[in-house]
PDB file of N, CA and C in Angstrom:
ATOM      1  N   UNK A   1     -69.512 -18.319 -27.178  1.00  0.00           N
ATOM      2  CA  UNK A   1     -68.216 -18.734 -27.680  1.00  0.00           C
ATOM      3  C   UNK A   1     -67.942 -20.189 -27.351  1.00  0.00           C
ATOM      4  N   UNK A   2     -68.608 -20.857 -26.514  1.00  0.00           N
ATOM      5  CA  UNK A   2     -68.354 -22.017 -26.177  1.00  0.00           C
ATOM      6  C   UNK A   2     -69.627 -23.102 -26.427  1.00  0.00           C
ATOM      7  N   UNK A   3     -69.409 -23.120 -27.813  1.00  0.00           N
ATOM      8  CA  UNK A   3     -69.696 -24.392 -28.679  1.00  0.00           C
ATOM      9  C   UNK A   3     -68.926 -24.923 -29.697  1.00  0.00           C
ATOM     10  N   UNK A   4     -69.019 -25.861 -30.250  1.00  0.00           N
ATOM     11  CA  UNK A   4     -68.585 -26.771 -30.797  1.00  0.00           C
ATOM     12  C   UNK A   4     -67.773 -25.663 -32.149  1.00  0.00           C
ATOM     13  N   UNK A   5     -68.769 -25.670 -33.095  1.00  0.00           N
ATOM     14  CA  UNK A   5     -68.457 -24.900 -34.367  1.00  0.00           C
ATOM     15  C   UNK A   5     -66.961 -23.607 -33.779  1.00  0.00           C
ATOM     16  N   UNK A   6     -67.307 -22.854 -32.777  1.00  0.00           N
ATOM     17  CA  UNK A   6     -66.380 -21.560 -32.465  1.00  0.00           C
ATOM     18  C   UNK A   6     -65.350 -22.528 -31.790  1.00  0.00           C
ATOM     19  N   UNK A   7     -65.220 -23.220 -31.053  1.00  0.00           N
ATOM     20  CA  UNK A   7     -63.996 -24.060 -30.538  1.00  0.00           C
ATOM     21  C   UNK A   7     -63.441 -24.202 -31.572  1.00  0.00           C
ATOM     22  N   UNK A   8     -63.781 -25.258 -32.620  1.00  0.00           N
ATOM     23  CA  UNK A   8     -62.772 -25.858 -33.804  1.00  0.00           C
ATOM     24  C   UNK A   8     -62.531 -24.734 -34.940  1.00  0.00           C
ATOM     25  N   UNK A   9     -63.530 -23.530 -35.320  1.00  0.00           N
ATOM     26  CA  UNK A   9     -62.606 -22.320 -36.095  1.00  0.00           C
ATOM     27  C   UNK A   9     -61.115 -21.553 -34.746  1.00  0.00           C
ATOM     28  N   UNK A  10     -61.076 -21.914 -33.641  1.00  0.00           N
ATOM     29  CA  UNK A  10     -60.552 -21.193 -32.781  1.00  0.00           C
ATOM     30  C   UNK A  10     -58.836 -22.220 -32.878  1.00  0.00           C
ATOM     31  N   UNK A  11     -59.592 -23.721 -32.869  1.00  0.00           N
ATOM     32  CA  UNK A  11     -58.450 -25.077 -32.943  1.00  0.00           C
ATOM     33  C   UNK A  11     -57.573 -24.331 -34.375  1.00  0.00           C
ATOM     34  N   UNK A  12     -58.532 -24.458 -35.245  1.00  0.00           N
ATOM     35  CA  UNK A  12     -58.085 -24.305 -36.544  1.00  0.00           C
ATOM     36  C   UNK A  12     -57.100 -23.085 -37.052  1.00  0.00           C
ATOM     37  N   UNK A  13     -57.084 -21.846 -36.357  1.00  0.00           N
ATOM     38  CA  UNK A  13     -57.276 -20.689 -36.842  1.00  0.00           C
ATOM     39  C   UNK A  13     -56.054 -20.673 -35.216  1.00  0.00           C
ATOM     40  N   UNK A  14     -55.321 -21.298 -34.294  1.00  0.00           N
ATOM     41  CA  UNK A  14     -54.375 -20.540 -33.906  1.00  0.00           C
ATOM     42  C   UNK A  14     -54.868 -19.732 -32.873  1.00  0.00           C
ATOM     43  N   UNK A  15     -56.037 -19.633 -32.634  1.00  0.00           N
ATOM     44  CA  UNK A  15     -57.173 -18.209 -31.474  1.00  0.00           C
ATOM     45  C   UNK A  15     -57.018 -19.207 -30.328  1.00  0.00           C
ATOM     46  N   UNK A  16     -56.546 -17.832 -29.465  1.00  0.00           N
ATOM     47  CA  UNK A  16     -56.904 -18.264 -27.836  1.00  0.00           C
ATOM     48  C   UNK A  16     -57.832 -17.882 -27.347  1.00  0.00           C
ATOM     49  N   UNK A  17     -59.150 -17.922 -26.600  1.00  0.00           N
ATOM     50  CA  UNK A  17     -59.733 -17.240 -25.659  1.00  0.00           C
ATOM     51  C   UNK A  17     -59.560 -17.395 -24.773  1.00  0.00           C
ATOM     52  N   UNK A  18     -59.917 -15.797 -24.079  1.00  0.00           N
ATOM     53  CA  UNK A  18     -59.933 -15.573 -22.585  1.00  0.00           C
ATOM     54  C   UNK A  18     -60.614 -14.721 -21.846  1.00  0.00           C
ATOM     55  N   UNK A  19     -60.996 -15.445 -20.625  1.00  0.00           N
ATOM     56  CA  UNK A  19     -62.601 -15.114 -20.205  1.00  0.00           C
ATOM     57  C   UNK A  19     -61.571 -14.148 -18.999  1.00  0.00           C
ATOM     58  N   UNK A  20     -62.408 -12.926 -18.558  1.00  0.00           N
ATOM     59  CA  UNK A  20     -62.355 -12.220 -17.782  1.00  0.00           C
ATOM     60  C   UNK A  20     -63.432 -11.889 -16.864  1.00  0.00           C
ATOM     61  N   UNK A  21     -62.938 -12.026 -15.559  1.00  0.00           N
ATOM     62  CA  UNK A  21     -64.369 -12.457 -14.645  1.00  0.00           C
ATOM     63  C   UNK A  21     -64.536 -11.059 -13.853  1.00  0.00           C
ATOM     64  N   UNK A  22     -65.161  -9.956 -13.623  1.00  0.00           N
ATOM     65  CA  UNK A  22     -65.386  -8.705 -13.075  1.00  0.00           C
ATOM     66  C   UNK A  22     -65.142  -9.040 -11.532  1.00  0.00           C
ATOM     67  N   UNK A  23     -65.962 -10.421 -11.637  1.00  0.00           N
ATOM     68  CA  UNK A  23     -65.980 -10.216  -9.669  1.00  0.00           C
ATOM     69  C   UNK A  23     -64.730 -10.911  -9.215  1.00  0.00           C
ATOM     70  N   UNK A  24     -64.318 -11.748 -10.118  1.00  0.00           N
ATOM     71  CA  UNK A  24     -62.854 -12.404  -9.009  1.00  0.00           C
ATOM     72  C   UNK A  24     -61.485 -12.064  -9.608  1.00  0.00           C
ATOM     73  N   UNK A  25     -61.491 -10.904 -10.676  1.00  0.00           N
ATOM     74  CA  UNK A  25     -60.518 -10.725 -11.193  1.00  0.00           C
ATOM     75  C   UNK A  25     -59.935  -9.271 -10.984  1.00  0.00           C
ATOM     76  N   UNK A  26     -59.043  -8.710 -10.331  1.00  0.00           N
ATOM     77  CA  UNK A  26     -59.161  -7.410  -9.868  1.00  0.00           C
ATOM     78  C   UNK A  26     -58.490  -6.835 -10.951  1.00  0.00           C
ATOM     79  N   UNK A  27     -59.606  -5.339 -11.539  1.00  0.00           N
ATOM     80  CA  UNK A  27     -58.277  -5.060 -12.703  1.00  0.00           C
ATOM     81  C   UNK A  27     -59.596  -5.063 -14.434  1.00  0.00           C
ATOM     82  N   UNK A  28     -60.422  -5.917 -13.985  1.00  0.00           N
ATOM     83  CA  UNK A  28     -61.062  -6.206 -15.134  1.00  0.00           C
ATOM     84  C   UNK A  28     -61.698  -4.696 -15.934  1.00  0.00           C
ATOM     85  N   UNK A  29     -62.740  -3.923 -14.722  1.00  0.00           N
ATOM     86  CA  UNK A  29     -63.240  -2.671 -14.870  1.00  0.00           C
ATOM     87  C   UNK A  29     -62.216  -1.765 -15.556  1.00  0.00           C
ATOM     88  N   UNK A  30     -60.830  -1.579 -15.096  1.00  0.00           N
ATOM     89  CA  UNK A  30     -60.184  -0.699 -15.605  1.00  0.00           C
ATOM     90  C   UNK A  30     -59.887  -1.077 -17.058  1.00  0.00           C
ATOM     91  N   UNK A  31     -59.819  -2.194 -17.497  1.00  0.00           N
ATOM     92  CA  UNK A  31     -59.348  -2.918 -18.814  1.00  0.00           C
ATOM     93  C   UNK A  31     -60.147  -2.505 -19.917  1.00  0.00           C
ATOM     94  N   UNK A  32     -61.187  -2.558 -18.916  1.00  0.00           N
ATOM     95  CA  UNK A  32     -62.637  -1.865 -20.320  1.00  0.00           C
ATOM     96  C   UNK A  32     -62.834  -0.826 -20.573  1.00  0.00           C
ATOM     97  N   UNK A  33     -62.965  -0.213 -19.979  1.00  0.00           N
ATOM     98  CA  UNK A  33     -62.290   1.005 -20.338  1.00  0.00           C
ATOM     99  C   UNK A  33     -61.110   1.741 -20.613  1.00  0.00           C
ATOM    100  N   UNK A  34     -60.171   0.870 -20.714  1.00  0.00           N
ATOM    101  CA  UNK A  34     -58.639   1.256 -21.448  1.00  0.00           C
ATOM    102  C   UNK A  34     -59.471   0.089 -23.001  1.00  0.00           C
ATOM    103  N   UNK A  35     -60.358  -0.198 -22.917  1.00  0.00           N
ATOM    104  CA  UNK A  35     -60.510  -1.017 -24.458  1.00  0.00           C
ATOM    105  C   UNK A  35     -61.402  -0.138 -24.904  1.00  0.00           C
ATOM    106  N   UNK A  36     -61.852   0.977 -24.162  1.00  0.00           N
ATOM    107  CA  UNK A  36     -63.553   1.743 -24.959  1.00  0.00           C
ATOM    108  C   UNK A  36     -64.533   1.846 -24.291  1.00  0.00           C
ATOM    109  N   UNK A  37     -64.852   0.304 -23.244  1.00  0.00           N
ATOM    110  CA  UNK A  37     -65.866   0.375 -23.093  1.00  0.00           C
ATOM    111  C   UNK A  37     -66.471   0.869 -21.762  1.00  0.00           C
ATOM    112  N   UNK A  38     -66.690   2.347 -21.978  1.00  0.00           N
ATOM    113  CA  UNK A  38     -66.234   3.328 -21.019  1.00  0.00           C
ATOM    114  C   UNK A  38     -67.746   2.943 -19.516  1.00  0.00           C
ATOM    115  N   UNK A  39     -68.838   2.735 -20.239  1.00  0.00           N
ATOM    116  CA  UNK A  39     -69.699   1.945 -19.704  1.00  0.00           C
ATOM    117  C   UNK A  39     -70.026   1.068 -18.757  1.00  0.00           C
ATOM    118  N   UNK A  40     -68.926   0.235 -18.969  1.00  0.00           N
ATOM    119  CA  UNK A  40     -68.670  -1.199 -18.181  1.00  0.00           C
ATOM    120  C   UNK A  40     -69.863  -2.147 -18.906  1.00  0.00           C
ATOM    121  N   UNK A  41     -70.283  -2.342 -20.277  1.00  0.00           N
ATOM    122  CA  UNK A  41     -71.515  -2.999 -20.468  1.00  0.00           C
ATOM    123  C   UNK A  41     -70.613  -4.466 -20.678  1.00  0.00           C
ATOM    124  N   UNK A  42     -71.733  -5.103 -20.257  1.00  0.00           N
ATOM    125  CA  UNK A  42     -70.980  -6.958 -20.636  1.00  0.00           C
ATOM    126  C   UNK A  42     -72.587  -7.836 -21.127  1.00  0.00           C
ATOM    127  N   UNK A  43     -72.164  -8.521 -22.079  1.00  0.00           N
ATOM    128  CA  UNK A  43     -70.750  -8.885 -22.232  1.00  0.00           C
ATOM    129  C   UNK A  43     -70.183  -8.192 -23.205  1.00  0.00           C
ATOM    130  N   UNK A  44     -68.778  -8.412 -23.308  1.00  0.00           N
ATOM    131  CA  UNK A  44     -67.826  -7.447 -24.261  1.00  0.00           C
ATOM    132  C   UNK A  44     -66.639  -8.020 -24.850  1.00  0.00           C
ATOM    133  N   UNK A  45     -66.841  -7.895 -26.197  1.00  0.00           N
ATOM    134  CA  UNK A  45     -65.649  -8.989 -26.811  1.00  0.00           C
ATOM    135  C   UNK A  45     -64.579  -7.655 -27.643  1.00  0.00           C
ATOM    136  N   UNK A  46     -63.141  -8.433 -27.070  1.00  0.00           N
ATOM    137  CA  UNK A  46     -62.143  -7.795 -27.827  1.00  0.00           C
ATOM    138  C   UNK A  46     -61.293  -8.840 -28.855  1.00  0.00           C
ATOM    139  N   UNK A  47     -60.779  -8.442 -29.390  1.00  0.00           N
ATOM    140  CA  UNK A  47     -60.203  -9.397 -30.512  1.00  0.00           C
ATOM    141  C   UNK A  47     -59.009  -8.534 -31.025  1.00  0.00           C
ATOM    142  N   UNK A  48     -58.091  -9.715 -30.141  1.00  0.00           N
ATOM    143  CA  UNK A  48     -56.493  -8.975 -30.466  1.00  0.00           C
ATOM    144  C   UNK A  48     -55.516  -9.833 -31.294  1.00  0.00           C
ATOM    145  N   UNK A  49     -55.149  -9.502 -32.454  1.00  0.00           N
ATOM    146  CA  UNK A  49     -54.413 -10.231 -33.630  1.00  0.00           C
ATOM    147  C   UNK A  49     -53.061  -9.219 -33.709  1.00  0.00           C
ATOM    148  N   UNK A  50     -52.130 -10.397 -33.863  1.00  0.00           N
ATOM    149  CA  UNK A  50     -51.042  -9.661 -34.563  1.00  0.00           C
ATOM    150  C   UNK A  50     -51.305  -8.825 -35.674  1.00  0.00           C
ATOM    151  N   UNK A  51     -50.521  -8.058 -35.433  1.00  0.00           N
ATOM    152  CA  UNK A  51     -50.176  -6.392 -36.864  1.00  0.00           C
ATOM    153  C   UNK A  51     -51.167  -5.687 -36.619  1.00  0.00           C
ATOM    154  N   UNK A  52     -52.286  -6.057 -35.663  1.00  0.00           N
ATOM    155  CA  UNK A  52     -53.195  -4.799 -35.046  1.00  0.00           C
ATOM    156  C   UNK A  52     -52.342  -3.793 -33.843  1.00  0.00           C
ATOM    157  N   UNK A  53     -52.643  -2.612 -34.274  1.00  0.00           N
ATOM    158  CA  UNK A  53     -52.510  -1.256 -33.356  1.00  0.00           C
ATOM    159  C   UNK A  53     -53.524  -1.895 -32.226  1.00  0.00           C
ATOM    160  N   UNK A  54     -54.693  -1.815 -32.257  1.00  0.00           N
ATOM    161  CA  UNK A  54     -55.493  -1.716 -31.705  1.00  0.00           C
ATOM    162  C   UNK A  54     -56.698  -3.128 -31.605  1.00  0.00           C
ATOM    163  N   UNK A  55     -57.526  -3.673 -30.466  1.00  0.00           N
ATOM    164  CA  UNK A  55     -58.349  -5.048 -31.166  1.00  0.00           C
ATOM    165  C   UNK A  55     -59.728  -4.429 -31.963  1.00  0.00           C
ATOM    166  N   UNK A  56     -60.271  -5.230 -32.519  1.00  0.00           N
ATOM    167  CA  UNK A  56     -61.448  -4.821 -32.950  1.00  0.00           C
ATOM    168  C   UNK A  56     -62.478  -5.272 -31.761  1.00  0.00           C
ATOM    169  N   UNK A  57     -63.453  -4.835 -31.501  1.00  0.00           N
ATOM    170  CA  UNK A  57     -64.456  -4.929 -30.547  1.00  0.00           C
ATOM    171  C   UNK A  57     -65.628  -5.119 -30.939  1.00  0.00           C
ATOM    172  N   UNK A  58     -66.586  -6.087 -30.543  1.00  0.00           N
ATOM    173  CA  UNK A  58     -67.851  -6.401 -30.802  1.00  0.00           C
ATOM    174  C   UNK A  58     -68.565  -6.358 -29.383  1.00  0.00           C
ATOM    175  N   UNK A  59     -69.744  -6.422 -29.242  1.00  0.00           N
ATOM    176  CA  UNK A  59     -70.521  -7.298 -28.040  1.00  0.00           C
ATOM    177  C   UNK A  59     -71.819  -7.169 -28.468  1.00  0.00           C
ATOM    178  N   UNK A  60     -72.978  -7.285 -27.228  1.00  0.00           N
ATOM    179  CA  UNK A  60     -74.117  -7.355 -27.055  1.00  0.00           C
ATOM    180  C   UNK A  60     -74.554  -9.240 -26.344  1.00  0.00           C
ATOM    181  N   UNK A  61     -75.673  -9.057 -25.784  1.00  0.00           N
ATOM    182  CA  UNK A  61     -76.094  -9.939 -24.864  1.00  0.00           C
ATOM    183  C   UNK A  61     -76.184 -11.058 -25.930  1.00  0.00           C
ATOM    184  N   UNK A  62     -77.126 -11.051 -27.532  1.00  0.00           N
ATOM    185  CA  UNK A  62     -77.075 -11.963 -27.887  1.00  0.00           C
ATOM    186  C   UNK A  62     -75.854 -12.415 -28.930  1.00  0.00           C
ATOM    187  N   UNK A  63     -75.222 -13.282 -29.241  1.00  0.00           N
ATOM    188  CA  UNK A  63     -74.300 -13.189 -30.231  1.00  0.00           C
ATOM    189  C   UNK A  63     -74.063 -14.552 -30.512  1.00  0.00           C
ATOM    190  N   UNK A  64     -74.259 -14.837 -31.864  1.00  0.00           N
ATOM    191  CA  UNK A  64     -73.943 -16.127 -32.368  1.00  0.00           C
ATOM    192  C   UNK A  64     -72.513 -16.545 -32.790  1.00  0.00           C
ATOM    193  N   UNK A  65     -72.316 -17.773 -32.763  1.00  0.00           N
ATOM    194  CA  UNK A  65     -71.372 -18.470 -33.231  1.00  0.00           C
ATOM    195  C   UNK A  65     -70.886 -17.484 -34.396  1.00  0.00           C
ATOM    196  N   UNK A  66     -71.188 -17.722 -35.003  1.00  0.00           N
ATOM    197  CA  UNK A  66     -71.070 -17.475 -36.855  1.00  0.00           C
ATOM    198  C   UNK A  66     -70.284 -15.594 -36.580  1.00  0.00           C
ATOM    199  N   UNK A  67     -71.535 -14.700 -35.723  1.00  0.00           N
ATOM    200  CA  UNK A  67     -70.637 -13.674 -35.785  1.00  0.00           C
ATOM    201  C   UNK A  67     -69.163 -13.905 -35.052  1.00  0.00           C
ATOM    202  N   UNK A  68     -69.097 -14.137 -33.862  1.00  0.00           N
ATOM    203  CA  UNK A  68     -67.894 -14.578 -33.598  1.00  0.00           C
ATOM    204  C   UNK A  68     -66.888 -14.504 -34.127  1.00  0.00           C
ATOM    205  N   UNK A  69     -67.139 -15.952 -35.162  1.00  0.00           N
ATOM    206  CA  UNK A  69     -66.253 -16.307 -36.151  1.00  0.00           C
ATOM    207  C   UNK A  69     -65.820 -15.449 -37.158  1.00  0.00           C
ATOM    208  N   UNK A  70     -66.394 -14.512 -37.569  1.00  0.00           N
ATOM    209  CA  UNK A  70     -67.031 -13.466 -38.369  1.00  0.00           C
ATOM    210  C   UNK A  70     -65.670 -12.311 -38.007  1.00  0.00           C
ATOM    211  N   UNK A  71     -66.286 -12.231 -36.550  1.00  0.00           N
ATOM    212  CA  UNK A  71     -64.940 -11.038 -36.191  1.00  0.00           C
ATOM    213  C   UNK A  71     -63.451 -11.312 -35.924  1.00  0.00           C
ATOM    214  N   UNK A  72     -63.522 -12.759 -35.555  1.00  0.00           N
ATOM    215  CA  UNK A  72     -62.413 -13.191 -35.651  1.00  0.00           C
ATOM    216  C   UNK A  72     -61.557 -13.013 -36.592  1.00  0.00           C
ATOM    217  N   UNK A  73     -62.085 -13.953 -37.895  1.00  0.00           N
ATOM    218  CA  UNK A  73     -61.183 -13.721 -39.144  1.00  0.00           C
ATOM    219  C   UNK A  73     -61.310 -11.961 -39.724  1.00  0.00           C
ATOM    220  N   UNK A  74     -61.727 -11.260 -39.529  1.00  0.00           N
ATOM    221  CA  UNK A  74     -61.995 -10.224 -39.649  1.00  0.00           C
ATOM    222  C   UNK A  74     -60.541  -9.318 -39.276  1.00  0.00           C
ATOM    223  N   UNK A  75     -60.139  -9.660 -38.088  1.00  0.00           N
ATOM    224  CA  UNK A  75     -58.766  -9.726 -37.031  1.00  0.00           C
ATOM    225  C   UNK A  75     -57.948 -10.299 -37.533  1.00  0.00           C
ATOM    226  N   UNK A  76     -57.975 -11.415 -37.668  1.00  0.00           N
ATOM    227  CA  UNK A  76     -56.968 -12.481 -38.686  1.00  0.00           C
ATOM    228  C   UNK A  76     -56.718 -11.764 -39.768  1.00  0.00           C
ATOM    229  N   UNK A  77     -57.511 -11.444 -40.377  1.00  0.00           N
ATOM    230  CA  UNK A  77     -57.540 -10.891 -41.901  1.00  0.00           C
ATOM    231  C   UNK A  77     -56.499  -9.024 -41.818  1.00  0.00           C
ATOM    232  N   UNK A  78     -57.123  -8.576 -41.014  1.00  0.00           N
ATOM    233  CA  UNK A  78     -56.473  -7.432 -40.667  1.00  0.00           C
ATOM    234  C   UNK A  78     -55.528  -7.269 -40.320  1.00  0.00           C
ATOM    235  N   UNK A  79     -54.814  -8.115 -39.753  1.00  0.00           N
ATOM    236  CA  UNK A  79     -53.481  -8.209 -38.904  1.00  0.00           C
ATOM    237  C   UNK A  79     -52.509  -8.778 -39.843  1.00  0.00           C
ATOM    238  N   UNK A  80     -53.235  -9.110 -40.697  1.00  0.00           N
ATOM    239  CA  UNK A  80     -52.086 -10.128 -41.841  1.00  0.00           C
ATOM    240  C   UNK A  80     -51.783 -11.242 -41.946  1.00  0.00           C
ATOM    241  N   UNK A  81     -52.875 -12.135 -40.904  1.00  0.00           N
ATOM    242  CA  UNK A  81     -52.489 -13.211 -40.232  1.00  0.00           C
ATOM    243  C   UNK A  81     -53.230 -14.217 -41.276  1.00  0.00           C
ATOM    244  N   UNK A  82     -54.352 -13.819 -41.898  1.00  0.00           N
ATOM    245  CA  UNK A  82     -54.718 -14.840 -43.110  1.00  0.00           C
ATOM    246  C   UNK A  82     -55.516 -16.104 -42.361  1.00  0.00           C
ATOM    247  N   UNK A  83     -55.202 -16.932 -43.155  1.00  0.00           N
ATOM    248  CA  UNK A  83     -55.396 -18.564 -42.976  1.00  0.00           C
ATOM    249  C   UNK A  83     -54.327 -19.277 -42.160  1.00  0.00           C
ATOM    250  N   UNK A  84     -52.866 -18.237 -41.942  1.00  0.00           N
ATOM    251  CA  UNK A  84     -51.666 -18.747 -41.892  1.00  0.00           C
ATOM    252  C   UNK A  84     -52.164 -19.031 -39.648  1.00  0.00           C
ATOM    253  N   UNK A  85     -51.582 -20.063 -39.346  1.00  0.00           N
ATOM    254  CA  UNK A  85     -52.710 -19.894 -37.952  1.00  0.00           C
ATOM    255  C   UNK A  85     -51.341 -19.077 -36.893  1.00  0.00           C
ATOM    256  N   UNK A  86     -51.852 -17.953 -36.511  1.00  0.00           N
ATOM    257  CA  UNK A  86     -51.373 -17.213 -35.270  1.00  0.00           C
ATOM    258  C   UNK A  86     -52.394 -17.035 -34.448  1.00  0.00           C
ATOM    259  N   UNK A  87     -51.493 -17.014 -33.343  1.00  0.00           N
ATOM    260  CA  UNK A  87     -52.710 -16.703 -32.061  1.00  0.00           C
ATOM    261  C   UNK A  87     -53.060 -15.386 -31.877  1.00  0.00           C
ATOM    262  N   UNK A  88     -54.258 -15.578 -31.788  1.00  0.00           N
ATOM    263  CA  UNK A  88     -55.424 -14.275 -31.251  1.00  0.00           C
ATOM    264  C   UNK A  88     -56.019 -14.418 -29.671  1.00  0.00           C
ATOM    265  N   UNK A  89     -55.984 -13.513 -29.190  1.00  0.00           N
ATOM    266  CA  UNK A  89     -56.886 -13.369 -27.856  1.00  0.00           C
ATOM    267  C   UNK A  89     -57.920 -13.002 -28.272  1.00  0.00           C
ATOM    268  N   UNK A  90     -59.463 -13.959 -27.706  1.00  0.00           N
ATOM    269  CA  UNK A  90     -60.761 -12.768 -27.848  1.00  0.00           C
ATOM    270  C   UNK A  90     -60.861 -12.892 -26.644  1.00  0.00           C
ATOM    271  N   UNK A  91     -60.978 -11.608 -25.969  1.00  0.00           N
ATOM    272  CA  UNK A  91     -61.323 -11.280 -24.289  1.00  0.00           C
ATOM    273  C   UNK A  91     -62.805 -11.386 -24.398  1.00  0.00           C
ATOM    274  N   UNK A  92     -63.621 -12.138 -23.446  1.00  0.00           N
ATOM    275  CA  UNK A  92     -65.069 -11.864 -23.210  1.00  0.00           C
ATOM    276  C   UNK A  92     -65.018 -11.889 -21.404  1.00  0.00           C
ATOM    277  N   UNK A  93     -65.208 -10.705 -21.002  1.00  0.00           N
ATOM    278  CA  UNK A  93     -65.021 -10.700 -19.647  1.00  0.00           C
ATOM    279  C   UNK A  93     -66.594 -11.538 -18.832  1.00  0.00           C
ATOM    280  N   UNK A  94     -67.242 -11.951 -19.449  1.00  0.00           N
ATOM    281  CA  UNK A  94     -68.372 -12.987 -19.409  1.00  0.00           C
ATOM    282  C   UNK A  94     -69.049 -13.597 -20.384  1.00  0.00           C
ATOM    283  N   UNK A  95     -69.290 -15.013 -19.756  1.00  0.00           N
ATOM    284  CA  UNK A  95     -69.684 -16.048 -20.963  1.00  0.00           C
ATOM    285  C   UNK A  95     -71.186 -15.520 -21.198  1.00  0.00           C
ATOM    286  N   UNK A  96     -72.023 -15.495 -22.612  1.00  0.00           N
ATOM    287  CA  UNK A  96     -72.794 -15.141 -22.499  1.00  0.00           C
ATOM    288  C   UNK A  96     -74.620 -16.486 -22.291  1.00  0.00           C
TER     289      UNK A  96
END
């Protein structure tokens, strides 16, 4: 998530990220599993947009820019949020 291309769709598009750290953040383990990920696997991306019930969730170790971006507007798109820029959280409780 932290390159160039995903920064400026993130500038552009209204998205906040936020990193969640397992070891210095107390609270993280339970989160993931109140999100699904009953596992504890990381890394693990949530993606929370207005007019969502619920975020959409992606992960796996490798993951490109492009998907990212991909699920983002995906969220955007779902929530009703469009092109129009509102903020989104994508949680990645580690950088990958």
């Amino acid at each position: 998530m932290n390159v160039r291309s995903t920064k400026r769709f993130f500038e552009e598009n209204g998205v906040v990220a936020v990193k969640a750290d397992k070891d210095k953040m107390p609270g993280v383990s339970e989160l993931l599993v109140e999100l699904g990920n009953t596992p504890g696997a990381l890394p693990y991306y949530a993606v929370f947009a207005p007019g969502l019930d619920k975020p959409i969730h992606f992960g796996g170790n490798v993951i490109t820019a492009g998907q990212v971006q991909e699920q983002v507007q995906e969220a955007l798109d779902a929530g009703g949020a469009g092109s129009d820029p509102q903020q989104v959280a994508a949680a990645n409780p580690r950088e990958p």
